[in-house]
N, C-alpha and C. Protein backbone atom coordinates (compact mmCIF):
# COMPACT_ATOMS: atom_id res chain seq x y z
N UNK A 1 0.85 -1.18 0.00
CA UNK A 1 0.00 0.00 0.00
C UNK A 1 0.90 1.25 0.00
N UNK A 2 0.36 2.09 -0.75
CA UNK A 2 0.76 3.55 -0.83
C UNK A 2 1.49 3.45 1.21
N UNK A 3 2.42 4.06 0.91
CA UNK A 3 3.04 4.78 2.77
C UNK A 3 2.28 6.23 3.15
N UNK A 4 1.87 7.02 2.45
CA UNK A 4 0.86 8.20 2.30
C UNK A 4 -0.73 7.58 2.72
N UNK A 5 -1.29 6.67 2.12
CA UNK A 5 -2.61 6.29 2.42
C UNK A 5 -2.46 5.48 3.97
N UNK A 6 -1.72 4.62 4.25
CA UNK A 6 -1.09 3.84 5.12
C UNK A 6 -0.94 4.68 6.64
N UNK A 7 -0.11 6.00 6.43
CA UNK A 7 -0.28 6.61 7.36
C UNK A 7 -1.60 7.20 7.74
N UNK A 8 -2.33 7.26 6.58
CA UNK A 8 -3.68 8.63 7.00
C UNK A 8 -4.50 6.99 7.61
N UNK A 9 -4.71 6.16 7.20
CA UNK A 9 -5.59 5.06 7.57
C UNK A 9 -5.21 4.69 8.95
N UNK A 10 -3.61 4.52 8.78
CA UNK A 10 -3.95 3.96 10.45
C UNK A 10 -3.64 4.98 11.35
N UNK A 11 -3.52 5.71 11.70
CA UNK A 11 -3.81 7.34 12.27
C UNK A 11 -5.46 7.32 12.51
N UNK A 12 -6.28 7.17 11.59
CA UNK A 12 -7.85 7.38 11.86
C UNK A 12 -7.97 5.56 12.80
N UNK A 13 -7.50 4.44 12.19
CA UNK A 13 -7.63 3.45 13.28
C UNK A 13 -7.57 3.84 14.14
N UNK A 14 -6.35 4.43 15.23
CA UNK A 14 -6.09 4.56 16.15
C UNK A 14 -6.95 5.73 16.88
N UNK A 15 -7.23 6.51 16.09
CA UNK A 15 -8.27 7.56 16.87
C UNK A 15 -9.40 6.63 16.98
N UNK A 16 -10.57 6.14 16.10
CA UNK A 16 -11.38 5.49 16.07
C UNK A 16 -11.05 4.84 17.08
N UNK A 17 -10.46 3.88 17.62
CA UNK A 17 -9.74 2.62 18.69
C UNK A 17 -9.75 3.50 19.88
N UNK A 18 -9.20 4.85 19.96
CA UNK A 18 -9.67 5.31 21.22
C UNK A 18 -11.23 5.71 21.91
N UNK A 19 -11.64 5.87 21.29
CA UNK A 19 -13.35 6.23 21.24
C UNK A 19 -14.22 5.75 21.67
N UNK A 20 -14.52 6.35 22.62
CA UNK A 20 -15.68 5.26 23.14
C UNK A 20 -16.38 4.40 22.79
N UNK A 21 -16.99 3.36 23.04
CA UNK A 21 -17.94 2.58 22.14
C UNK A 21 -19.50 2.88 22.09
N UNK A 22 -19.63 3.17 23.01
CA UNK A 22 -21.24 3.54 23.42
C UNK A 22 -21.89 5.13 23.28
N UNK A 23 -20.46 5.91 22.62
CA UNK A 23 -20.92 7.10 21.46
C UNK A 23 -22.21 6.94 20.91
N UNK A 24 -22.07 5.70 19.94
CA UNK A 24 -23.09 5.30 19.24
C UNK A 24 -24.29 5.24 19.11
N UNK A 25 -24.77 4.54 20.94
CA UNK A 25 -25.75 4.38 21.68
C UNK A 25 -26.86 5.55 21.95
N UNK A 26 -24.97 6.74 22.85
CA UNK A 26 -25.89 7.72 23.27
C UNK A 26 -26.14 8.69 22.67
N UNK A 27 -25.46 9.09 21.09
CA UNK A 27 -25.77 10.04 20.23
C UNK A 27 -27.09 9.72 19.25
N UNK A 28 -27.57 8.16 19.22
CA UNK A 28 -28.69 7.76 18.89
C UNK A 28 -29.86 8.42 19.55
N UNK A 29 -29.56 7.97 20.90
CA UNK A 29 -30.78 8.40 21.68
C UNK A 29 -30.94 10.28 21.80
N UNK A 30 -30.13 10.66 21.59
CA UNK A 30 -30.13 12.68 21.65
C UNK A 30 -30.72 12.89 20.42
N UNK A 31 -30.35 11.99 19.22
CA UNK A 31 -30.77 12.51 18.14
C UNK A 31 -32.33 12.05 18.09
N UNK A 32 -33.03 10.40 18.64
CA UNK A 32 -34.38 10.29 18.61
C UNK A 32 -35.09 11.47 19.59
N UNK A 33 -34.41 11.91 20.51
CA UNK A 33 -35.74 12.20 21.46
C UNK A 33 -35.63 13.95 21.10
N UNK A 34 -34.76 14.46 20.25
CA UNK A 34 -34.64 15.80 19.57
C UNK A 34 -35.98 16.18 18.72
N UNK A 35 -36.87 17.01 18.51
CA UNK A 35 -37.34 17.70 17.93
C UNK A 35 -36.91 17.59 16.37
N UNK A 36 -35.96 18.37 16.42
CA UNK A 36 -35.25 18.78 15.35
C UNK A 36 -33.79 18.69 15.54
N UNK A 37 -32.45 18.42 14.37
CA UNK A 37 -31.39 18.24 14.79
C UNK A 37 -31.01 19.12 14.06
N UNK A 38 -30.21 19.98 14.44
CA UNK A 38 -29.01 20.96 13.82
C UNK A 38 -27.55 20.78 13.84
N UNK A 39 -26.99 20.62 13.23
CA UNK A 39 -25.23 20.35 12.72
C UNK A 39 -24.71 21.80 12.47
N UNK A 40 -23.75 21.89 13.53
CA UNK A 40 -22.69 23.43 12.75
C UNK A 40 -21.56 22.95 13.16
N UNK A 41 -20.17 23.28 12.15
CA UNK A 41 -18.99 23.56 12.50
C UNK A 41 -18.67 24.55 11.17
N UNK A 42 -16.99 24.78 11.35
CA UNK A 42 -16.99 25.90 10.46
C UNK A 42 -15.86 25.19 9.83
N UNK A 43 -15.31 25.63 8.85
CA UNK A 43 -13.99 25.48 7.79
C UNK A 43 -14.44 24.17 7.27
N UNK A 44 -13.45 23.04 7.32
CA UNK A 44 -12.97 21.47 6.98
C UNK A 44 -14.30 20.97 7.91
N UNK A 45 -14.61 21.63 9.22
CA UNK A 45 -16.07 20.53 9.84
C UNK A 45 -16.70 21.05 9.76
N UNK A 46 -16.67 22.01 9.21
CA UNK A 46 -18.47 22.45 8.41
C UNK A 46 -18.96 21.61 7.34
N UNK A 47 -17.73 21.40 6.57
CA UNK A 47 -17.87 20.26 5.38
C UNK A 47 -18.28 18.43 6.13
N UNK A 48 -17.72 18.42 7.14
CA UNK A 48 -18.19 16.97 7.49
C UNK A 48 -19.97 17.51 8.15
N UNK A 49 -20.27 18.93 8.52
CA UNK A 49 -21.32 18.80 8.89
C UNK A 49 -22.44 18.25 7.96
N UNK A 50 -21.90 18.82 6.58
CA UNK A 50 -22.80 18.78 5.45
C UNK A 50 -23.22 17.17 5.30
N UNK A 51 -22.29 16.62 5.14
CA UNK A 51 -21.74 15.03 5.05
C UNK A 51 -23.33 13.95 5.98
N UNK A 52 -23.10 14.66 7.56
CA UNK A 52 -23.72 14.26 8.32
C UNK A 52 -25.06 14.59 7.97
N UNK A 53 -25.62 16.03 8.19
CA UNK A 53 -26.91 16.17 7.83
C UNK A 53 -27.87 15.61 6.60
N UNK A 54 -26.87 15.30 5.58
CA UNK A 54 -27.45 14.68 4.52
C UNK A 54 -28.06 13.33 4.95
N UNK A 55 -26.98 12.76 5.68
CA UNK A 55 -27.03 11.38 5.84
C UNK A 55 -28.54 11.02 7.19
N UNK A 56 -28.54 12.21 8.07
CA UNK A 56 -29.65 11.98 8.85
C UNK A 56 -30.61 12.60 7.99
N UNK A 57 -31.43 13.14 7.04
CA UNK A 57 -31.93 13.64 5.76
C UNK A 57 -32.46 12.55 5.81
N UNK A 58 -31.58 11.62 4.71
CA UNK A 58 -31.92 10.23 4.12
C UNK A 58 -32.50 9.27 5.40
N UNK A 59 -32.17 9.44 6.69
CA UNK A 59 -32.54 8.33 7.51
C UNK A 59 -33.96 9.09 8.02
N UNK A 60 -34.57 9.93 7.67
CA UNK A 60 -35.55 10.33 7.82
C UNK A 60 -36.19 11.60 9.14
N UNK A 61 -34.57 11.54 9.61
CA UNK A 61 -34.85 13.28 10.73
C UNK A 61 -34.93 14.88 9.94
N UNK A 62 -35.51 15.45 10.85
CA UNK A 62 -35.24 16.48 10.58
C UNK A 62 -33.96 17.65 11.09
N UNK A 63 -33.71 17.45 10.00
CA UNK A 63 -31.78 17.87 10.15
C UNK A 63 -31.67 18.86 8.96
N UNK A 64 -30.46 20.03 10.39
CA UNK A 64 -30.60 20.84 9.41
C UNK A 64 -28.79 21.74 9.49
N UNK A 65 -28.08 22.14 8.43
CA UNK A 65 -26.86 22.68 8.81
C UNK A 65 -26.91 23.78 8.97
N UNK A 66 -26.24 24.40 10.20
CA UNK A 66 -26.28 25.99 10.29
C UNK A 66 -25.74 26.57 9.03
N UNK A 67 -26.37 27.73 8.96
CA UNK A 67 -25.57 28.66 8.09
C UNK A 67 -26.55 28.23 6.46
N UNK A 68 -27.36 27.29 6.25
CA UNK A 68 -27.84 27.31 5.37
C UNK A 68 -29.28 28.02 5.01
N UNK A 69 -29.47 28.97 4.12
CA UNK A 69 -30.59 29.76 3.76
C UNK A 69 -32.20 29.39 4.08
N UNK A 70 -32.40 27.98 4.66
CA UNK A 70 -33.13 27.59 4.23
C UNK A 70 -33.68 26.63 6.08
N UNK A 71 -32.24 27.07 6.63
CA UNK A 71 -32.19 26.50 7.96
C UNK A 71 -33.05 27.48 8.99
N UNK A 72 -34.43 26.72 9.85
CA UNK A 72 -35.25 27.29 10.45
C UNK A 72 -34.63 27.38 11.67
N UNK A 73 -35.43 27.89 12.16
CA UNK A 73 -35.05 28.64 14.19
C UNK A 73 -35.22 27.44 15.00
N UNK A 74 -33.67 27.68 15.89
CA UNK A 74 -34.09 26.28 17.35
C UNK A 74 -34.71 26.37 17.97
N UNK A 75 -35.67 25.67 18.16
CA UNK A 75 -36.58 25.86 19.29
C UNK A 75 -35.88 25.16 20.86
N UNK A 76 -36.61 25.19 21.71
CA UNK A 76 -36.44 24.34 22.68
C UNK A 76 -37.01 22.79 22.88
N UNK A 77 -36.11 21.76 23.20
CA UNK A 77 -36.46 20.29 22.66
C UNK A 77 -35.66 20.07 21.39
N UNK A 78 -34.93 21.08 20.68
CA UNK A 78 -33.78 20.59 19.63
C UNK A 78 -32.60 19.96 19.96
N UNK A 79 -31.90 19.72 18.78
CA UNK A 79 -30.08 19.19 19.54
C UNK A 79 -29.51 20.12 18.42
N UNK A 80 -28.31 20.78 19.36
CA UNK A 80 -27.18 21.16 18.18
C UNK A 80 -26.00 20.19 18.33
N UNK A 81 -25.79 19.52 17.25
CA UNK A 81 -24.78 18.85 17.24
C UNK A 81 -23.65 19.70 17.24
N UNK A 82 -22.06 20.60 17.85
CA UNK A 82 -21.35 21.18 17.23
C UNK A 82 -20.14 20.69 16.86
N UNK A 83 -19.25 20.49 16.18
CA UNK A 83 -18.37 20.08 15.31
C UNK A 83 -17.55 21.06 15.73
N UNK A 84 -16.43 20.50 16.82
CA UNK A 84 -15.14 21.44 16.30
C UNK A 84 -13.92 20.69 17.32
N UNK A 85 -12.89 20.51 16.34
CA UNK A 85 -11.87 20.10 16.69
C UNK A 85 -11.03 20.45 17.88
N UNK A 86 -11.28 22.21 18.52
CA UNK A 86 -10.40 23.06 19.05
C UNK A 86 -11.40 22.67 20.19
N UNK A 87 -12.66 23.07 19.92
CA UNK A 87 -13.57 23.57 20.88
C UNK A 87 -13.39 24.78 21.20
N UNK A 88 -12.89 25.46 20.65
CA UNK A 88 -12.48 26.96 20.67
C UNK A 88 -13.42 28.48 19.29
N UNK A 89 -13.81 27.54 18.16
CA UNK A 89 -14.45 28.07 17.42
C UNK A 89 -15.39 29.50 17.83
N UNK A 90 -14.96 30.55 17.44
CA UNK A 90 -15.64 31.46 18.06
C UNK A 90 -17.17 31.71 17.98
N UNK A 91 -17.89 31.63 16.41
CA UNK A 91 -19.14 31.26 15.91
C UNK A 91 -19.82 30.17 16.57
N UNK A 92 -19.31 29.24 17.00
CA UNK A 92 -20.07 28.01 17.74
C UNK A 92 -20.11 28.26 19.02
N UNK A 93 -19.16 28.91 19.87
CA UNK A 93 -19.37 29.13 21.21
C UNK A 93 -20.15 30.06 20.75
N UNK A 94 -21.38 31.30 20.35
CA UNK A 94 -22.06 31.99 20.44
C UNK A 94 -23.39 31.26 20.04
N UNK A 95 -22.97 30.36 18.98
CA UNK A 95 -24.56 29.37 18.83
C UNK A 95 -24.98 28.68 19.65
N UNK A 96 -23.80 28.04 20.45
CA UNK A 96 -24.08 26.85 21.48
C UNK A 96 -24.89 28.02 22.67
N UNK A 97 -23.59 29.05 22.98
CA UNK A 97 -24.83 29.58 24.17
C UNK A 97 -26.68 30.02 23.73
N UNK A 98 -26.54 30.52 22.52
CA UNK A 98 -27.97 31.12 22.12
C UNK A 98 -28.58 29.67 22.26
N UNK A 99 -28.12 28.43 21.53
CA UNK A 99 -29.05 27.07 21.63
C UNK A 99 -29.45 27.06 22.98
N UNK A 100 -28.58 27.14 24.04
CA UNK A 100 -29.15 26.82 25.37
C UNK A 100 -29.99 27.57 26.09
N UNK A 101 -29.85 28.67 25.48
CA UNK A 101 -30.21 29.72 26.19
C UNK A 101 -32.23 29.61 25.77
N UNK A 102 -32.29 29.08 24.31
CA UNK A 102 -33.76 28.53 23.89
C UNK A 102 -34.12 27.31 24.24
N UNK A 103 -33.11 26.80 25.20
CA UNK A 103 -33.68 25.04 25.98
C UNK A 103 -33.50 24.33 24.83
N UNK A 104 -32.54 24.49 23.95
CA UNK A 104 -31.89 23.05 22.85
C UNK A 104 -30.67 22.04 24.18
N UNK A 105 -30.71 20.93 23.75
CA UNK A 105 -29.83 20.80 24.33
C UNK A 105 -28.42 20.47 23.02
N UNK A 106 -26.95 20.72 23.80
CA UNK A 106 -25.86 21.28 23.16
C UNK A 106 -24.70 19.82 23.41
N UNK A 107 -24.29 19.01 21.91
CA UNK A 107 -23.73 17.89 22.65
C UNK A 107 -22.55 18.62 21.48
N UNK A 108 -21.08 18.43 21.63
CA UNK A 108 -19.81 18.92 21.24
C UNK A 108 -19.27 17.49 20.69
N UNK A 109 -18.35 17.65 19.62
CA UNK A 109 -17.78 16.27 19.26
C UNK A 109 -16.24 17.05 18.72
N UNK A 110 -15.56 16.81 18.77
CA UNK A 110 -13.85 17.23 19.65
C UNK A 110 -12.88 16.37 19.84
N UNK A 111 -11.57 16.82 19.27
CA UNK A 111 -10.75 16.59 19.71
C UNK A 111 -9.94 16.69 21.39
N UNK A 112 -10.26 17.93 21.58
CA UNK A 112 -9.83 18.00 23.32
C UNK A 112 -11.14 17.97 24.15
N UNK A 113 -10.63 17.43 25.30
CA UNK A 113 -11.17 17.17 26.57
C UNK A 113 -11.65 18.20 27.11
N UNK A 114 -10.98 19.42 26.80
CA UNK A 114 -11.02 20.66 28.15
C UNK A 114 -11.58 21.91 26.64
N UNK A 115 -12.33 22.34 27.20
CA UNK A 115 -12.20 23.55 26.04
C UNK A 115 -13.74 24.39 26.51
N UNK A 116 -13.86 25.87 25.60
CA UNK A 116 -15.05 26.59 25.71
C UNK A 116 -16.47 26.27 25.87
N UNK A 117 -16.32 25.61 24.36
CA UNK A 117 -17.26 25.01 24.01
C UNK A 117 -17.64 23.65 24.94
N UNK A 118 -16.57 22.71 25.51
CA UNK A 118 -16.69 21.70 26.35
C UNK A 118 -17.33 21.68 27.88
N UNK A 119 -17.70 23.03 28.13
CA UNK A 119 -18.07 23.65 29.43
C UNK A 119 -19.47 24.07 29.20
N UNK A 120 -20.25 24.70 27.77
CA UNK A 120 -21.14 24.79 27.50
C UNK A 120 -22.07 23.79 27.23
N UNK A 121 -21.61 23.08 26.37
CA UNK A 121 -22.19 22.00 26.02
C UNK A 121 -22.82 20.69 27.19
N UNK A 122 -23.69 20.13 27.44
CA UNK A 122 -24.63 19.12 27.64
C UNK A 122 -23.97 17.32 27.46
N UNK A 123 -22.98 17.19 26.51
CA UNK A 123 -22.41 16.02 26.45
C UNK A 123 -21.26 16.08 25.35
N UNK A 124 -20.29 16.31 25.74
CA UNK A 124 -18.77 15.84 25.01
C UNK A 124 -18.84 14.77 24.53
N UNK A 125 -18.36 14.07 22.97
CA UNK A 125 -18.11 13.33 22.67
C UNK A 125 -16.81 13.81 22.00
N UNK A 126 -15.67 13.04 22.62
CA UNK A 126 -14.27 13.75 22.17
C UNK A 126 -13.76 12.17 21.51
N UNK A 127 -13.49 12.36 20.18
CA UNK A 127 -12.68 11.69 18.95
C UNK A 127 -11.09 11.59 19.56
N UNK A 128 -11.56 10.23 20.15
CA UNK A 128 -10.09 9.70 20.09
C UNK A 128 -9.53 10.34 21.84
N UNK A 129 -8.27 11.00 21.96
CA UNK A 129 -7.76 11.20 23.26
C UNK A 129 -6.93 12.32 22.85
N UNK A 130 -6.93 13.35 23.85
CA UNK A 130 -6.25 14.19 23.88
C UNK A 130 -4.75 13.93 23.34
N UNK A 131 -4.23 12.70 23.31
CA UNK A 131 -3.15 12.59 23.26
C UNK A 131 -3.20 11.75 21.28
N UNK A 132 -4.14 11.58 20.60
CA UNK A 132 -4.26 11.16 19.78
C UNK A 132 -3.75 12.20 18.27
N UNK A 133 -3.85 12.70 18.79
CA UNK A 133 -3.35 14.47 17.53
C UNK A 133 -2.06 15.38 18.03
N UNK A 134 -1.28 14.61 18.38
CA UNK A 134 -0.16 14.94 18.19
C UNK A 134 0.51 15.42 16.64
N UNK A 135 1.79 16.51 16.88
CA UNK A 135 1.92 16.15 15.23
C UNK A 135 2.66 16.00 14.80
N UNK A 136 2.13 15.26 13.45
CA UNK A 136 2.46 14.28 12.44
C UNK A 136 3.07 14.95 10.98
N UNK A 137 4.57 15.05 10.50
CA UNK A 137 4.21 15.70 9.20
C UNK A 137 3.29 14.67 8.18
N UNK A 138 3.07 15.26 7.24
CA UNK A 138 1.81 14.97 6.33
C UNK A 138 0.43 14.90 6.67
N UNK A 139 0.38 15.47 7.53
CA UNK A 139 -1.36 15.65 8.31
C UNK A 139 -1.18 16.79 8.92
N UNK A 140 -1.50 17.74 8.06
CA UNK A 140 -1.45 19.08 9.05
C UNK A 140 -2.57 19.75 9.48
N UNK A 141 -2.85 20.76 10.48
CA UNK A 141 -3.98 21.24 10.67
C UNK A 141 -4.97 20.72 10.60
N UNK A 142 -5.24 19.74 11.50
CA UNK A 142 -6.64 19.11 11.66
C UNK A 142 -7.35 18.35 11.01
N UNK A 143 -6.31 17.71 9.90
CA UNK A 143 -6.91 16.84 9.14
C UNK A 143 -7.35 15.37 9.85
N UNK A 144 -6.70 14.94 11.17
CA UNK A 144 -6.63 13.20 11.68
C UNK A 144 -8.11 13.70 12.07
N UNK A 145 -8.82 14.83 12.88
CA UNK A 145 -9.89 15.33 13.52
C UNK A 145 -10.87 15.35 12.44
N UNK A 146 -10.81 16.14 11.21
CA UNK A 146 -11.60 15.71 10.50
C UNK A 146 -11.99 14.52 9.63
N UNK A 147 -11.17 13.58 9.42
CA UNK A 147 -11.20 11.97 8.77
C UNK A 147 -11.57 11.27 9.65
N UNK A 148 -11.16 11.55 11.05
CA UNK A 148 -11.81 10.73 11.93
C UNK A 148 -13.20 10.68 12.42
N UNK A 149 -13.73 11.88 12.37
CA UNK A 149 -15.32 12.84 12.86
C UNK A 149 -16.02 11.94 11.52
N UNK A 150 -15.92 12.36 10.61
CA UNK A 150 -16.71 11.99 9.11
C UNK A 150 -16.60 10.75 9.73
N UNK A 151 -15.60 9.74 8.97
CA UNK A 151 -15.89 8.24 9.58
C UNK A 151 -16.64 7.42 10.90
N UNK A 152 -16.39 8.49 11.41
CA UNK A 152 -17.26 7.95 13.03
C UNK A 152 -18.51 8.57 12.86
N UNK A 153 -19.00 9.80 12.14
CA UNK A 153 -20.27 9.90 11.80
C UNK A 153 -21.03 9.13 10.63
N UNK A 154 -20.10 8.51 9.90
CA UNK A 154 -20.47 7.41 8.77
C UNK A 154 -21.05 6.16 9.71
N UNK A 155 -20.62 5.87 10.34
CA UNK A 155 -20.62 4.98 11.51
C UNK A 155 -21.60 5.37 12.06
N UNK A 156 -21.72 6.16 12.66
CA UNK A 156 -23.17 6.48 13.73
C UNK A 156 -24.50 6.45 12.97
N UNK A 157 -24.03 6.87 11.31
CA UNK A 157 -25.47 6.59 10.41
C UNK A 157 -25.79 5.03 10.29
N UNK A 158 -24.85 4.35 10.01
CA UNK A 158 -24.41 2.95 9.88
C UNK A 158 -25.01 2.37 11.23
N UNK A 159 -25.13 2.68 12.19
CA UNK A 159 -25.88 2.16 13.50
C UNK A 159 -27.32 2.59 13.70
N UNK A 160 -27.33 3.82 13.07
CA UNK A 160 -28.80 3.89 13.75
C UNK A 160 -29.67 3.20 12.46
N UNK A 161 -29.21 3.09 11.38
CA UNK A 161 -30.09 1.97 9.94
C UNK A 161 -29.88 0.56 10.35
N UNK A 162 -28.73 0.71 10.93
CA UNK A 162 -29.29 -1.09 11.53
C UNK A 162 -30.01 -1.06 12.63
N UNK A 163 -30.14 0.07 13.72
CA UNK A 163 -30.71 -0.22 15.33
C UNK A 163 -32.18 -0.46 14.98
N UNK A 164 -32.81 0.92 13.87
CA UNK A 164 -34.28 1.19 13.17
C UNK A 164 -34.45 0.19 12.40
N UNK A 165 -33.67 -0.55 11.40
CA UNK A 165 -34.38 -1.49 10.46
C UNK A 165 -34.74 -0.43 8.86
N UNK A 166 -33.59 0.56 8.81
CA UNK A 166 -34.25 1.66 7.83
C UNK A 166 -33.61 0.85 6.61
N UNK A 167 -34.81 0.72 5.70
CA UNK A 167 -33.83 -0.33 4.14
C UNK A 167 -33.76 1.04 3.43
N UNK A 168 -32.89 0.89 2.40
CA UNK A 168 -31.88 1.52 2.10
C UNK A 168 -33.18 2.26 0.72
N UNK A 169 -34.08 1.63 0.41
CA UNK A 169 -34.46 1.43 -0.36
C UNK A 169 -35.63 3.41 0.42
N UNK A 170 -36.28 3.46 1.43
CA UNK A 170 -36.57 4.45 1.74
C UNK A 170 -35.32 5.66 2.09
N UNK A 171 -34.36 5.00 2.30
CA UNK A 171 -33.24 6.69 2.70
C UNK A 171 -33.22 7.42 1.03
N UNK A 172 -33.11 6.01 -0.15
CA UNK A 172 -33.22 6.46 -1.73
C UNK A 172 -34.39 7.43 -2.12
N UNK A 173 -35.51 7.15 -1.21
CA UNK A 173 -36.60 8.19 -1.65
C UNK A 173 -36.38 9.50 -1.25
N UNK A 174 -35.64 9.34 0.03
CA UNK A 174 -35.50 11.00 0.13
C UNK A 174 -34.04 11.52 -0.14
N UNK A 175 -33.77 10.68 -0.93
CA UNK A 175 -32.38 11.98 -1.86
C UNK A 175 -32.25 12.61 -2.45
N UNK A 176 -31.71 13.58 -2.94
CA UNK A 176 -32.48 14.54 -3.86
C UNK A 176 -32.46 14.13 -5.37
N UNK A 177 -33.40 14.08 -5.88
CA UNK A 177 -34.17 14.14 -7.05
C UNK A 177 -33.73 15.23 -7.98
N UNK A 178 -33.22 16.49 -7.98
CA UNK A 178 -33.19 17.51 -8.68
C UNK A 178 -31.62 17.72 -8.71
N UNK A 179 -30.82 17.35 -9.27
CA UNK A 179 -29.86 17.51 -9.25
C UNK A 179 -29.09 18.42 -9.99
């Protein structure tokens, strides 16, 4: 195998391998008993937000990414999912407080343990271990955080279509058509 693909693959093993297992479980259950689900991060995890919301789209929630034209108001009884590697994001620490502040509840998914956003938020789910993103040349700036987030959110879609019984055949009806 490529030594370039080799490193980026097992780098995301090993984050993945640190991770809790029962993520799975309890980001299932925040996302059923939610109202409505909202996804924000900004830069590189704004792009995995997109990734995600599509994918809860197709599994039949109502999911929606910040920042899009078309994205309605949180109520209270929502979830903001927020996406950020630092937990430092300045835009998300102001959404997360406004979410709480309307009774959403606020779960963080992160690289560090300790952070802004990690104090606001309702339930940390931190990718891997503080000690997992060390650095690496050829992975710079937050790339192990974002390959790892996407994949473990590929995964969390991948669990809740098997937990529900969703055939693949209804997530196809609601994809978009208009391309």
């Amino acid at each position: 195998m490529n030594p370039h693909r080799k490193l980026v693959l097992d780098k995301i093993t090993d984050i993945l391998a640190a991770t809790p297992d029962d993520y799975e479980d309890r980001l299932t259950k925040m996302i059923d008993e939610a109202k409505q689900v909202f996804v924000g991060g900004m830069g590189r995890s704004g792009l995995v937000t997109r990734f995600f919301v599509m994918r809860l789209m197709h599994a039949g929630y109502r999911a929606f990414a910040l920042g899009e034209t078309v994205t309605p108001a949180i109520c209270e009884g929502d979830l903001f999912i927020v996406i950020s590697g630092s937990g430092e994001t300045g835009s998300m620490i102001t959404n997360a407080k406004k979410a709480k502040e309307i009774g959403a509840k606020v779960v963080l998914l992160t690289a560090k343990s300790k952070s802004t956003l990690a104090e606001i938020a309702d339930e940390v789910l931190q990718i891997g271990t503080d000690d997992s993103y060390a650095k690496v040349v050829g992975l710079p700036m937050g790339t192990m955080f974002e390959l790892s987030t996407l994949i473990f959110l590929e995964a969390q879609i991948s669990h809740v279509i098997h937990e529900k019984g969703i055939p693949e055949e209804d997530m196809r009806a609601r994809h978009a058509n208009l391309e």
